[in-house]
N, C-alpha and C. Protein backbone atom coordinates (compact mmCIF):
# COMPACT_ATOMS: atom_id res chain seq x y z
N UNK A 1 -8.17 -6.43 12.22
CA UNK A 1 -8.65 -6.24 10.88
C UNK A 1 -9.83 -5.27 10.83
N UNK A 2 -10.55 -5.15 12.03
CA UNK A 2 -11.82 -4.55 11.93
C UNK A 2 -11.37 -2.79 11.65
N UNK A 3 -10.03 -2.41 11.80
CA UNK A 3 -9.98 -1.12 11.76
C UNK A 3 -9.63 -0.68 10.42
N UNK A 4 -10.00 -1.65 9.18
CA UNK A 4 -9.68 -1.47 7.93
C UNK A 4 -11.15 -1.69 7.05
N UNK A 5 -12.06 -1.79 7.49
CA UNK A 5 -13.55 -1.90 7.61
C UNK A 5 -13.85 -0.78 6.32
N UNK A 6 -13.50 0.52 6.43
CA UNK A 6 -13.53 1.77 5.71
C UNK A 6 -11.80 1.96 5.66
N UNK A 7 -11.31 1.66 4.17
CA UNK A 7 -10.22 2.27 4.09
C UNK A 7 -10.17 4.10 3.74
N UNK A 8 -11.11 3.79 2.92
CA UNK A 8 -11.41 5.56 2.85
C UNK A 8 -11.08 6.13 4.04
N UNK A 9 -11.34 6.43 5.20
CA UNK A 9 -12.02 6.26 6.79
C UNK A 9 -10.14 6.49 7.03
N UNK A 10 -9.44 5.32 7.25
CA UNK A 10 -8.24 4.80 7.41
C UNK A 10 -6.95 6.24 7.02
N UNK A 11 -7.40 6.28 5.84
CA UNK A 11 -6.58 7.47 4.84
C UNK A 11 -6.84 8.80 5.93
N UNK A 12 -8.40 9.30 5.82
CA UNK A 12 -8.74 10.31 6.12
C UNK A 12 -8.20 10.72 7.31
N UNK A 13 -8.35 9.55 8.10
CA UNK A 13 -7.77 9.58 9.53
C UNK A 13 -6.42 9.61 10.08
N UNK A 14 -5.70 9.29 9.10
CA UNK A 14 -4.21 9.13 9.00
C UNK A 14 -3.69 11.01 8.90
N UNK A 15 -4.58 10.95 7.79
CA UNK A 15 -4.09 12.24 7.24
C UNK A 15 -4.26 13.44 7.76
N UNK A 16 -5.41 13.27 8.66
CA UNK A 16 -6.13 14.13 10.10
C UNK A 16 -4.83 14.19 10.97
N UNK A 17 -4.68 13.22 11.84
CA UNK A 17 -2.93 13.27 12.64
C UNK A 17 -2.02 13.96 12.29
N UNK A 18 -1.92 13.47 11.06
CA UNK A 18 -0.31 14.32 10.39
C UNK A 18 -0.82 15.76 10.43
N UNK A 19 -1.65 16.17 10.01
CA UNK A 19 -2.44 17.78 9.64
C UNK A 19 -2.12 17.97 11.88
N UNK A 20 -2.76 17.42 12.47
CA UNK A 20 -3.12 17.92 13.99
C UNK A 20 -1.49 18.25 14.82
N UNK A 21 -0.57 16.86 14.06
CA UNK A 21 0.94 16.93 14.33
C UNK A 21 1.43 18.14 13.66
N UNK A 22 1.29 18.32 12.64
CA UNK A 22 1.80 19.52 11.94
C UNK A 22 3.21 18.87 11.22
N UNK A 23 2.79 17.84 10.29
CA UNK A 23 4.02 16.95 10.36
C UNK A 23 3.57 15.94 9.04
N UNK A 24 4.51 15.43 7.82
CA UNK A 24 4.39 14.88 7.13
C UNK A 24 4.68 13.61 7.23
N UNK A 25 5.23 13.01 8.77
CA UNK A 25 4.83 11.78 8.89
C UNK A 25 4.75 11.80 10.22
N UNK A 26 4.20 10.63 10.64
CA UNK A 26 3.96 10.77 12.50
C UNK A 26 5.53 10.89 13.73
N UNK A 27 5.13 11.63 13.98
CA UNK A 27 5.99 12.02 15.08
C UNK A 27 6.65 10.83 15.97
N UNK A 28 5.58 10.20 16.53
CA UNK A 28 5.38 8.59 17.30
C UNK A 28 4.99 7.54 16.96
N UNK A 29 5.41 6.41 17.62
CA UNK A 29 5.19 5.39 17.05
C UNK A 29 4.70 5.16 15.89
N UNK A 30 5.56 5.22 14.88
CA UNK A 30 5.38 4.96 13.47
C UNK A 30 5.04 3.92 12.73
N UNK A 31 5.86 2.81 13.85
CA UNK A 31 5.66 1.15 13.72
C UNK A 31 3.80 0.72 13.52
N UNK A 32 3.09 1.84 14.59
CA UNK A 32 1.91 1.46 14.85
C UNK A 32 1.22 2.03 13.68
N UNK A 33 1.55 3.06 13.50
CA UNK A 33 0.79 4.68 12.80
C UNK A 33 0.98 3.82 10.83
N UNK A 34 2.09 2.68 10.13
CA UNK A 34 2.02 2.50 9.44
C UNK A 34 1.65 1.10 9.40
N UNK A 35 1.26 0.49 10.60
CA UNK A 35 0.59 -0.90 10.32
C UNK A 35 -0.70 -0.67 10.19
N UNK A 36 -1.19 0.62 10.70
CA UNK A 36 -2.77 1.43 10.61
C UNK A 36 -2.84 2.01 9.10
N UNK A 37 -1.66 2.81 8.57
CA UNK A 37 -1.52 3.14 7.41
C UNK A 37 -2.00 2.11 6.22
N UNK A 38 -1.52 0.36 6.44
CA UNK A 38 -1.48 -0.22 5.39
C UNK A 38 -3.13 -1.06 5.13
N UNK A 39 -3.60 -0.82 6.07
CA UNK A 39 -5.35 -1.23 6.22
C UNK A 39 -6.03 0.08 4.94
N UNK A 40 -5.50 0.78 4.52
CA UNK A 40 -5.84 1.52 3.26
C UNK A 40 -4.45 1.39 1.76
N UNK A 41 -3.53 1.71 2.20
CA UNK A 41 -2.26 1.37 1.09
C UNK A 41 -1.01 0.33 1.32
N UNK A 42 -0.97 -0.80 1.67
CA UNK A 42 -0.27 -1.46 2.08
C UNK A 42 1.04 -0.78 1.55
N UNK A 43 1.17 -0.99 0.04
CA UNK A 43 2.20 -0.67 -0.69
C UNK A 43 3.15 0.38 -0.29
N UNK A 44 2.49 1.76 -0.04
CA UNK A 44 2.21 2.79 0.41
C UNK A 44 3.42 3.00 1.79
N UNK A 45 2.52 1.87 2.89
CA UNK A 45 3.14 1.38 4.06
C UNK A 45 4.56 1.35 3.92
N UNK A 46 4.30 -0.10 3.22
CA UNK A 46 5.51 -0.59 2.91
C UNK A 46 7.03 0.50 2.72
N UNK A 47 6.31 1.38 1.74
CA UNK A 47 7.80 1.92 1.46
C UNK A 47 7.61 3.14 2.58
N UNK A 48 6.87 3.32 3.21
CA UNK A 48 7.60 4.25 4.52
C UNK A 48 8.23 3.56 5.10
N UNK A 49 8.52 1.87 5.65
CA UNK A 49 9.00 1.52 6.76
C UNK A 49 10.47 1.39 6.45
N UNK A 50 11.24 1.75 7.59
CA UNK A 50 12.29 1.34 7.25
C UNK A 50 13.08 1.11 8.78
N UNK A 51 14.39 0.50 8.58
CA UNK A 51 15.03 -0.25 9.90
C UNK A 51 15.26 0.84 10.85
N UNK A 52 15.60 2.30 10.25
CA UNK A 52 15.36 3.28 11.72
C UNK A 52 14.88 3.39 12.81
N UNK A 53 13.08 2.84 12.50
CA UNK A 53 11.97 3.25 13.04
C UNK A 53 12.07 2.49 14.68
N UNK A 54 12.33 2.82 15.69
CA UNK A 54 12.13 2.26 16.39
C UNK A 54 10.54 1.83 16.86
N UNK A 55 10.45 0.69 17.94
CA UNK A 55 8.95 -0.08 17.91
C UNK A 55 8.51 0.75 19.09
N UNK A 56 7.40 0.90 19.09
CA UNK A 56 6.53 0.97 20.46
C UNK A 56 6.92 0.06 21.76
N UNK A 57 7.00 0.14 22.54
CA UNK A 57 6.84 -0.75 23.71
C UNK A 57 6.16 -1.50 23.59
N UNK A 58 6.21 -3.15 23.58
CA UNK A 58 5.41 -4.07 23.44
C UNK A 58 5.25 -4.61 21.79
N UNK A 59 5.61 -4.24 21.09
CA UNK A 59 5.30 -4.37 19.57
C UNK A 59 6.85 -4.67 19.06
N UNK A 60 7.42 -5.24 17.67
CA UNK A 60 8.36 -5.67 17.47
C UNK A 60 8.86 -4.95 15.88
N UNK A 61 9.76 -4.77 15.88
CA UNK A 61 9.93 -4.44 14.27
C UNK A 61 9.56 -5.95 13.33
N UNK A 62 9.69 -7.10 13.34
CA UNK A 62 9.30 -8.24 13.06
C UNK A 62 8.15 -8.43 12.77
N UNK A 63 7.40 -7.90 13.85
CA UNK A 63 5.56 -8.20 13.80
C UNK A 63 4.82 -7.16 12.86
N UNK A 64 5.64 -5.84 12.85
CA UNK A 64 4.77 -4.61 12.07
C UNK A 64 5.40 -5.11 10.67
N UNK A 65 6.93 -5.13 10.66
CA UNK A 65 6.93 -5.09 8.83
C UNK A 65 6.54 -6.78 8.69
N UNK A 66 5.90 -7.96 9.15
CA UNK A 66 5.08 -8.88 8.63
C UNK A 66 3.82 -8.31 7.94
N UNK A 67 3.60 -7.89 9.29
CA UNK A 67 1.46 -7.55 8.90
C UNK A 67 1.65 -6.28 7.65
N UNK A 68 2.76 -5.60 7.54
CA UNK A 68 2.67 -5.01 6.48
C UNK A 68 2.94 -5.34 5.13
N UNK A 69 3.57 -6.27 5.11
CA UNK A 69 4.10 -7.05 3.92
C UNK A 69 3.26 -7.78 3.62
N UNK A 70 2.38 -8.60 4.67
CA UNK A 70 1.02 -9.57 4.21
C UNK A 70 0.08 -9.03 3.80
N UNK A 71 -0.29 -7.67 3.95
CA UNK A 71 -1.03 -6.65 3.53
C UNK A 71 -1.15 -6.66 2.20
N UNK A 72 0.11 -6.08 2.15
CA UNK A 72 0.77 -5.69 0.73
C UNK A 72 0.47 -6.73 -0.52
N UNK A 73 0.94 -8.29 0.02
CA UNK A 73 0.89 -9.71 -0.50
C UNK A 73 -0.40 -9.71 -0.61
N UNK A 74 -1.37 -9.97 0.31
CA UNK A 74 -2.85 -10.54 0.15
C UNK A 74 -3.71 -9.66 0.08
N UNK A 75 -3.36 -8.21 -0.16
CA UNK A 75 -4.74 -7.06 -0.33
C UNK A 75 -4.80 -6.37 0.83
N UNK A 76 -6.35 -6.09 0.56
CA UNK A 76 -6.81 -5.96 1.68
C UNK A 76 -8.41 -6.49 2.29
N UNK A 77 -8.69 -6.36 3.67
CA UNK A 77 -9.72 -7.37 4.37
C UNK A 77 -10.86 -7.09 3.00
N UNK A 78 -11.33 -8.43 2.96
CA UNK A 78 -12.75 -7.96 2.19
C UNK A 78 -14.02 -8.55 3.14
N UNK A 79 -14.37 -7.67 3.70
CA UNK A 79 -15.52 -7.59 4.52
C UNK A 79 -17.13 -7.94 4.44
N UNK A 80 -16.90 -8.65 2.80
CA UNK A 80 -18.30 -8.17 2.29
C UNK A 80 -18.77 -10.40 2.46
N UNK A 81 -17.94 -10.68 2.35
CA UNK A 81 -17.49 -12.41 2.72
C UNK A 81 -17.34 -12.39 3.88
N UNK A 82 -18.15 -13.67 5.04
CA UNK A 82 -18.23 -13.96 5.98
C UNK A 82 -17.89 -15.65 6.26
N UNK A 83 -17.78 -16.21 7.09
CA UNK A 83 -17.24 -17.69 7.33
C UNK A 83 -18.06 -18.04 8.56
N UNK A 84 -18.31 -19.57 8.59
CA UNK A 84 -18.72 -20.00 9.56
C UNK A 84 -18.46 -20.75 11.11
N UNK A 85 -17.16 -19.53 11.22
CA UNK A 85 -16.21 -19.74 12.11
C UNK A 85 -15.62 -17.95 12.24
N UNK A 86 -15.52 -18.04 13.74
CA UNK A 86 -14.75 -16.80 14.27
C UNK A 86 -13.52 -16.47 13.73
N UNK A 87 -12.72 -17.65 13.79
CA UNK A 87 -11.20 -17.17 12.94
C UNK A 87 -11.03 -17.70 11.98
N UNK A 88 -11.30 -16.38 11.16
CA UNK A 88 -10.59 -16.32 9.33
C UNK A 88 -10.89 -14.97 9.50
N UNK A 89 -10.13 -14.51 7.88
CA UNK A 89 -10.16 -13.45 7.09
C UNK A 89 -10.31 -13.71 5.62
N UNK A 90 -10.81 -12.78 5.05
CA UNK A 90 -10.50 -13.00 3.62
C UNK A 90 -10.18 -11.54 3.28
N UNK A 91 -9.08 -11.39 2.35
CA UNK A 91 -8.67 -10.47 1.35
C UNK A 91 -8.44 -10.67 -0.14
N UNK A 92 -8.58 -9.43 -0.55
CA UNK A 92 -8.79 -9.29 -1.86
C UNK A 92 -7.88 -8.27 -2.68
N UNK A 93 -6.76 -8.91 -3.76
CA UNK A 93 -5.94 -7.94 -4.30
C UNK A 93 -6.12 -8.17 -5.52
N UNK A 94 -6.04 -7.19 -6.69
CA UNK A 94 -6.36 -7.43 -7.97
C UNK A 94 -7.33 -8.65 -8.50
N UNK A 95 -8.41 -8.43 -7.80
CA UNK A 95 -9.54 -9.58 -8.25
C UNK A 95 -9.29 -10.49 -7.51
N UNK A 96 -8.35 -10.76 -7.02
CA UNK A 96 -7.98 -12.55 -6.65
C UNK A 96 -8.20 -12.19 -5.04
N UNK A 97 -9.05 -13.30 -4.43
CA UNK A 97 -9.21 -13.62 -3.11
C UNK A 97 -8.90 -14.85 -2.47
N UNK A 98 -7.69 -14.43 -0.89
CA UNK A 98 -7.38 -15.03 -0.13
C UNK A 98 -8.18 -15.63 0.77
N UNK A 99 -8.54 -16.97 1.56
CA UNK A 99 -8.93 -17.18 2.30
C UNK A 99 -8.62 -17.78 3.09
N UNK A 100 -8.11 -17.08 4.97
CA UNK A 100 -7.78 -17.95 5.79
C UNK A 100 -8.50 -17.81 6.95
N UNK A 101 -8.08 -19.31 7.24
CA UNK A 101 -9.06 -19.34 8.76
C UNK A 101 -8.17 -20.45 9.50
N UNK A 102 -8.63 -20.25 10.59
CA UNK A 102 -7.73 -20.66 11.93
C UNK A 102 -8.83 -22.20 12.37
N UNK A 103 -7.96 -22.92 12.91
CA UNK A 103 -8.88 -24.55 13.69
C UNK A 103 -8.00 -24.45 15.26
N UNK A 104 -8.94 -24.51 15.77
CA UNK A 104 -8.12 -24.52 17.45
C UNK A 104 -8.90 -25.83 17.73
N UNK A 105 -9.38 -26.72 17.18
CA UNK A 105 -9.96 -27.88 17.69
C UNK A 105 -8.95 -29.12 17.14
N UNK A 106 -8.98 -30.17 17.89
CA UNK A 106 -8.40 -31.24 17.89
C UNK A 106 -8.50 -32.06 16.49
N UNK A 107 -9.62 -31.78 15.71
CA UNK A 107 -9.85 -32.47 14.64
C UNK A 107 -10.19 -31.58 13.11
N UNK A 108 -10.03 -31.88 12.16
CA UNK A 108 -10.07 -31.30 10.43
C UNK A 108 -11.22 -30.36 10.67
N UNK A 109 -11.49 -29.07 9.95
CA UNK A 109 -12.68 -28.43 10.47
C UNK A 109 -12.81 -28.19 8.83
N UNK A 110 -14.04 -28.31 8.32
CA UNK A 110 -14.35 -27.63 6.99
C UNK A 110 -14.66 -26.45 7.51
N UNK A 111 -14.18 -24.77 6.89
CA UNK A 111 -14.97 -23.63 7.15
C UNK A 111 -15.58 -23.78 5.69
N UNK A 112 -16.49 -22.72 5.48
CA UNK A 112 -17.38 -22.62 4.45
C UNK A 112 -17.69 -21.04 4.38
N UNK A 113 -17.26 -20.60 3.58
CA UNK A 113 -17.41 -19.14 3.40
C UNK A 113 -18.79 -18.58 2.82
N UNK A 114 -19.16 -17.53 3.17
CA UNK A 114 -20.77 -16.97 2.51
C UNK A 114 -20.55 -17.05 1.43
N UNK A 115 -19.44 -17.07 0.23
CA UNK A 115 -19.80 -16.73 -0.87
C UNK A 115 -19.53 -18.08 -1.55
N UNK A 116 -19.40 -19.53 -0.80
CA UNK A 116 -19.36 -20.86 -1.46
C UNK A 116 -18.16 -21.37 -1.30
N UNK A 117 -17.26 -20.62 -1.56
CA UNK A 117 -15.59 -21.25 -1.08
C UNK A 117 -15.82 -21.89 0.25
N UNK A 118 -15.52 -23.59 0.50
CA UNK A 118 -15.16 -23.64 1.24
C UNK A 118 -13.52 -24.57 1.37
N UNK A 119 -12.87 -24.46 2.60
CA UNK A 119 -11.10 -25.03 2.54
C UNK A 119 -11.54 -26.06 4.37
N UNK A 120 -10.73 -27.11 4.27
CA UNK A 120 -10.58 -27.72 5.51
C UNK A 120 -8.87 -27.48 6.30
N UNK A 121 -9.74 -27.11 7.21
CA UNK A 121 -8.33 -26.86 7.93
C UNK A 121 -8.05 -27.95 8.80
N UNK A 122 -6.76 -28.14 8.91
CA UNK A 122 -6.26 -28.88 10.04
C UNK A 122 -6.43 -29.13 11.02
N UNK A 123 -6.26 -29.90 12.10
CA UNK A 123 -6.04 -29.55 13.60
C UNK A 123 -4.86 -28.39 14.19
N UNK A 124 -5.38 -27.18 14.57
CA UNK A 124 -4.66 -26.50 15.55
C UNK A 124 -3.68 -25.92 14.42
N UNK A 125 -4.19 -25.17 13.22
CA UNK A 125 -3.71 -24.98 12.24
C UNK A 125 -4.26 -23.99 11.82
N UNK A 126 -3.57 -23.06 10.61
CA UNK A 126 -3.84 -21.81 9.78
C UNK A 126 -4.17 -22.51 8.29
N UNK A 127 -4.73 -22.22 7.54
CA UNK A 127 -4.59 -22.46 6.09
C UNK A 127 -5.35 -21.62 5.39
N UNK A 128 -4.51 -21.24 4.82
CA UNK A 128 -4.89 -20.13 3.70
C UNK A 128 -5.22 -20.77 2.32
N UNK A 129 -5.99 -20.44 1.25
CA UNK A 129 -6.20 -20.31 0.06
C UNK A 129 -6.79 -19.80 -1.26
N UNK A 130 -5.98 -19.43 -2.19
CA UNK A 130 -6.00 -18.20 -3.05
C UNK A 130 -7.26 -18.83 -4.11
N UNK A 131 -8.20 -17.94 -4.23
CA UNK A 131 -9.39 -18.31 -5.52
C UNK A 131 -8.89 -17.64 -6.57
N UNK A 132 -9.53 -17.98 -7.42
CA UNK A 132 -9.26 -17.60 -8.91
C UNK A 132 -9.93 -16.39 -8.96
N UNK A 133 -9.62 -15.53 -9.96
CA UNK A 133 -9.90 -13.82 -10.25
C UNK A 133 -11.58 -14.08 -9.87
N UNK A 134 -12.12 -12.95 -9.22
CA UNK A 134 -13.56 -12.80 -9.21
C UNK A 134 -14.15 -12.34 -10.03
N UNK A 135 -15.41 -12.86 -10.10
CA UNK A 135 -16.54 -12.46 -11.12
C UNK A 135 -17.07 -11.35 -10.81
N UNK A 136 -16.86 -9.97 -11.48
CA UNK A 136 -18.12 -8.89 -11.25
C UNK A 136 -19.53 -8.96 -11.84
């Protein structure tokens, strides 16, 4: 997630390659080049991928069009919200913010997010949950 930090950044850099390739979409690994793509336009992503594309070595067509589709679904990272736990994320699409975080411990974990949201997660569990539109 950290490489979506600056989507501006993301674009520019994308668009740098294609300009250095000499090429209106990447030459190689595309699988990778549009799961990097969707950390600025998921949507975007989305409709470049398609079943042609073969994967990188080590990477799956399964795993790239997920993270691109969840992209797409939950925004993108909002960085500006922090948690009191290593694993979560939060994203943000049309006002509305996702929040998930991971429990690798044996027992219920409340996380508690910087901005007051907090969700209890399970044991050895993911849980996500969607807030209501944000306040500017």
């Amino acid at each position: 997630m950290y490489l979506g930090k600056d989507p501006g950044y993301v674009k520019e850099n994308y668009e740098e390659m294609l300009k250095e390739c000499g090429t209106s979409e990447p030459p190689n690994w595309k699988d990778i080049q549009y799961m990097y793509y969707a950390l600025y336009d998921p949507a975007a992503a989305k409709n470049m991928w398609n079943e042609s594309i073969v994967p990188e070595d080590g990477e799956s067509k399964a795993h790239t069009y997920h993270w691109i589709c969840n992209l797409d679904g939950l925004g993108l990272p909002d960085f500006s919200v922090t948690a009191d736990t290593p694993l979560y994320s939060v994203f943000v699409k049309n006002n509305t913010r996702t929040y998930v975080a991971y429990n690798v411990s044996s027992v219920a974990k409340k996380v508690t997010f910087s901005d007051g949201k907090a969700i209890t997660v399970p044991p050895r569990s993911m849980r996500s949950q969607i807030a209501r539109k944000m306040r500017f």
